[in-house]
Protein backbone atom coordinates (compact mmCIF):
# COMPACT_ATOMS: atom_id res chain seq x y z
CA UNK A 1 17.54 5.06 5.17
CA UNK A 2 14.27 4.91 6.79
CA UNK A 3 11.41 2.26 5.33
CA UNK A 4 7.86 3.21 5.52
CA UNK A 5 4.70 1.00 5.64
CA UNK A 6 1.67 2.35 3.74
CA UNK A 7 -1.86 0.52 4.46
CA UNK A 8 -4.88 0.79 2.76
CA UNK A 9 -7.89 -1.36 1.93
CA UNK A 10 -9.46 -2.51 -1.45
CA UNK A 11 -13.36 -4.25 -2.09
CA UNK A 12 -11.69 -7.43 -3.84
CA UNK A 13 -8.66 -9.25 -4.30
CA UNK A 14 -8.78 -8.64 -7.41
CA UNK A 15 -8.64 -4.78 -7.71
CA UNK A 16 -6.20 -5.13 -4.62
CA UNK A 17 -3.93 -7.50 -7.15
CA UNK A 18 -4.39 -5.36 -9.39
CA UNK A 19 -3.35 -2.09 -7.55
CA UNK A 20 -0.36 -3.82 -6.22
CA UNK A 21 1.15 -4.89 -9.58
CA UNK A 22 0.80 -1.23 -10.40
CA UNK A 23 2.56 0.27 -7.78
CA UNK A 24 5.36 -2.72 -8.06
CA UNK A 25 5.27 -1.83 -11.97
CA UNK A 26 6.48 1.59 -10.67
CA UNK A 27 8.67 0.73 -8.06
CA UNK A 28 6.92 2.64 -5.68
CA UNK A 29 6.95 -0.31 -3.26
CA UNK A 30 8.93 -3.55 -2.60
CA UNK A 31 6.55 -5.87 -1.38
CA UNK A 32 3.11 -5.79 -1.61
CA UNK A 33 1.23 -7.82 1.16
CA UNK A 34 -2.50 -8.78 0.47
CA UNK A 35 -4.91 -10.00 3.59
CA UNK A 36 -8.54 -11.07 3.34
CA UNK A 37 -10.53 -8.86 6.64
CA UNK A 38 -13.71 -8.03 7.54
CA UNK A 39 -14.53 -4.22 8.07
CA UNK A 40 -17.23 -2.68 10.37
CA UNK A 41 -16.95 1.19 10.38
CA UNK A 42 -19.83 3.96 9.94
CA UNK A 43 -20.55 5.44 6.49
CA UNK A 44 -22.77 8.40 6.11
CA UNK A 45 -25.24 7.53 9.03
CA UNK A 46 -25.17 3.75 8.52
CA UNK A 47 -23.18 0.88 10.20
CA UNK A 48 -21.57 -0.75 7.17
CA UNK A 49 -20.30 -4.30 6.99
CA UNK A 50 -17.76 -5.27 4.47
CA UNK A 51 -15.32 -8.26 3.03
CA UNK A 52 -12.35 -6.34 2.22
CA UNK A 53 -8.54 -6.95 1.25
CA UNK A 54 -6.03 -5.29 3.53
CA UNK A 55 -2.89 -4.37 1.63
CA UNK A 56 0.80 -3.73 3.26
CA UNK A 57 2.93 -1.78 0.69
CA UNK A 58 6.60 -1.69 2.40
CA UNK A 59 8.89 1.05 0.65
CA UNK A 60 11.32 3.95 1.48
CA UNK A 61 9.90 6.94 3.72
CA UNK A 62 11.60 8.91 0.62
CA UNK A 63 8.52 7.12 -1.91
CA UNK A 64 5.94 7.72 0.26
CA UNK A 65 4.61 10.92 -1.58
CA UNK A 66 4.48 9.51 -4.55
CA UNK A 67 3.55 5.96 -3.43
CA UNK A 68 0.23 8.11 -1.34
CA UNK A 69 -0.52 10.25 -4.54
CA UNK A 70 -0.28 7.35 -6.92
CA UNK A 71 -2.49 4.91 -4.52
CA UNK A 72 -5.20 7.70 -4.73
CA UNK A 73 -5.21 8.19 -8.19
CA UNK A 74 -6.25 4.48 -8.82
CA UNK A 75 -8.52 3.96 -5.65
CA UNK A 76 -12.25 3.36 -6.32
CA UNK A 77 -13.37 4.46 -2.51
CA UNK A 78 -14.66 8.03 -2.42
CA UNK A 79 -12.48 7.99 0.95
CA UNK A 80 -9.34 5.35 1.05
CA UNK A 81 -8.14 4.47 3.61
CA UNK A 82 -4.45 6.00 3.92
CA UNK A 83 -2.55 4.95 7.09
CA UNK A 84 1.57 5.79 6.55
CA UNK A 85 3.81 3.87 9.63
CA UNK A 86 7.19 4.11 9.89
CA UNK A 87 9.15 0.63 9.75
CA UNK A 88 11.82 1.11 12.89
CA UNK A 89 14.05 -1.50 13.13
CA UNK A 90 14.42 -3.67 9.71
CA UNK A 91 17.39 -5.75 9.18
CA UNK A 92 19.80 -4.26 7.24
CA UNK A 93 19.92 -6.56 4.59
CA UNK A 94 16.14 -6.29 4.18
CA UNK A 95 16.32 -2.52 3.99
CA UNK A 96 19.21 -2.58 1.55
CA UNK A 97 16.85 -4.78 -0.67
CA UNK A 98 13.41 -2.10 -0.14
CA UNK A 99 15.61 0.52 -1.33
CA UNK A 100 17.19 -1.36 -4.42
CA UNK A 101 13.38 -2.41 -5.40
CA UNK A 102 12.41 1.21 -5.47
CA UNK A 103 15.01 3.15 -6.87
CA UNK A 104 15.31 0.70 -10.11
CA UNK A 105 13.98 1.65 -13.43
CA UNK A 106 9.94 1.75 -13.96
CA UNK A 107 8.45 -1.46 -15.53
CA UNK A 108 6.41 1.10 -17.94
């Protein structure tokens, strides 16, 4: 079993809180990790500037289409970020527990 990290980037901590209960709700992911950044990038002609929240999810590479697709439904940015990595090397015992998080039952 191969683990997958999916990264994208949210304009608060709350909507990222909010976006990562969701997707735990659903057992698309694991473990959410949430990190305060600072963004610089180019938007439509202008140098942009932002306080974002980075967010980690860790899960299966087998959840990642429907962990991508679900993430997209609920993201407010015209264009989210979407970056997919795959995890090599986890511990065993930490993969055995990624896959037991996602395949349970749906909170909802």
């Amino acid at each position: 079993m191969t683990l997958s990290l999916l990264i994208t980037t949210m304009g608060s901590r709350e909507e990222a809180e909010s976006l990562a209960r969701e997707m735990l709700g659903q057992r698309l992911a694991a473990c959410v990790q949430l990190e305060p950044i600072t963004s610089l990038y180019r938007w439509e002609g202008s140098v942009e500037f932002e306080e974002e929240v980075r967010m980690t999810f860790k899960t299966t590479t087998a959840r990642v289409p429907a962990l991508r697709r679900a993430v997209l439904e609920e993201h407010p940015y015209d264009e989210p970020e979407i970056i997919v990595l795959e995890a090599a090397g986890a511990s065993d015992g930490y993969a055995a527990w990624v896959e037991k998080e996602v395949k349970g039952t749906p909170a909802h």
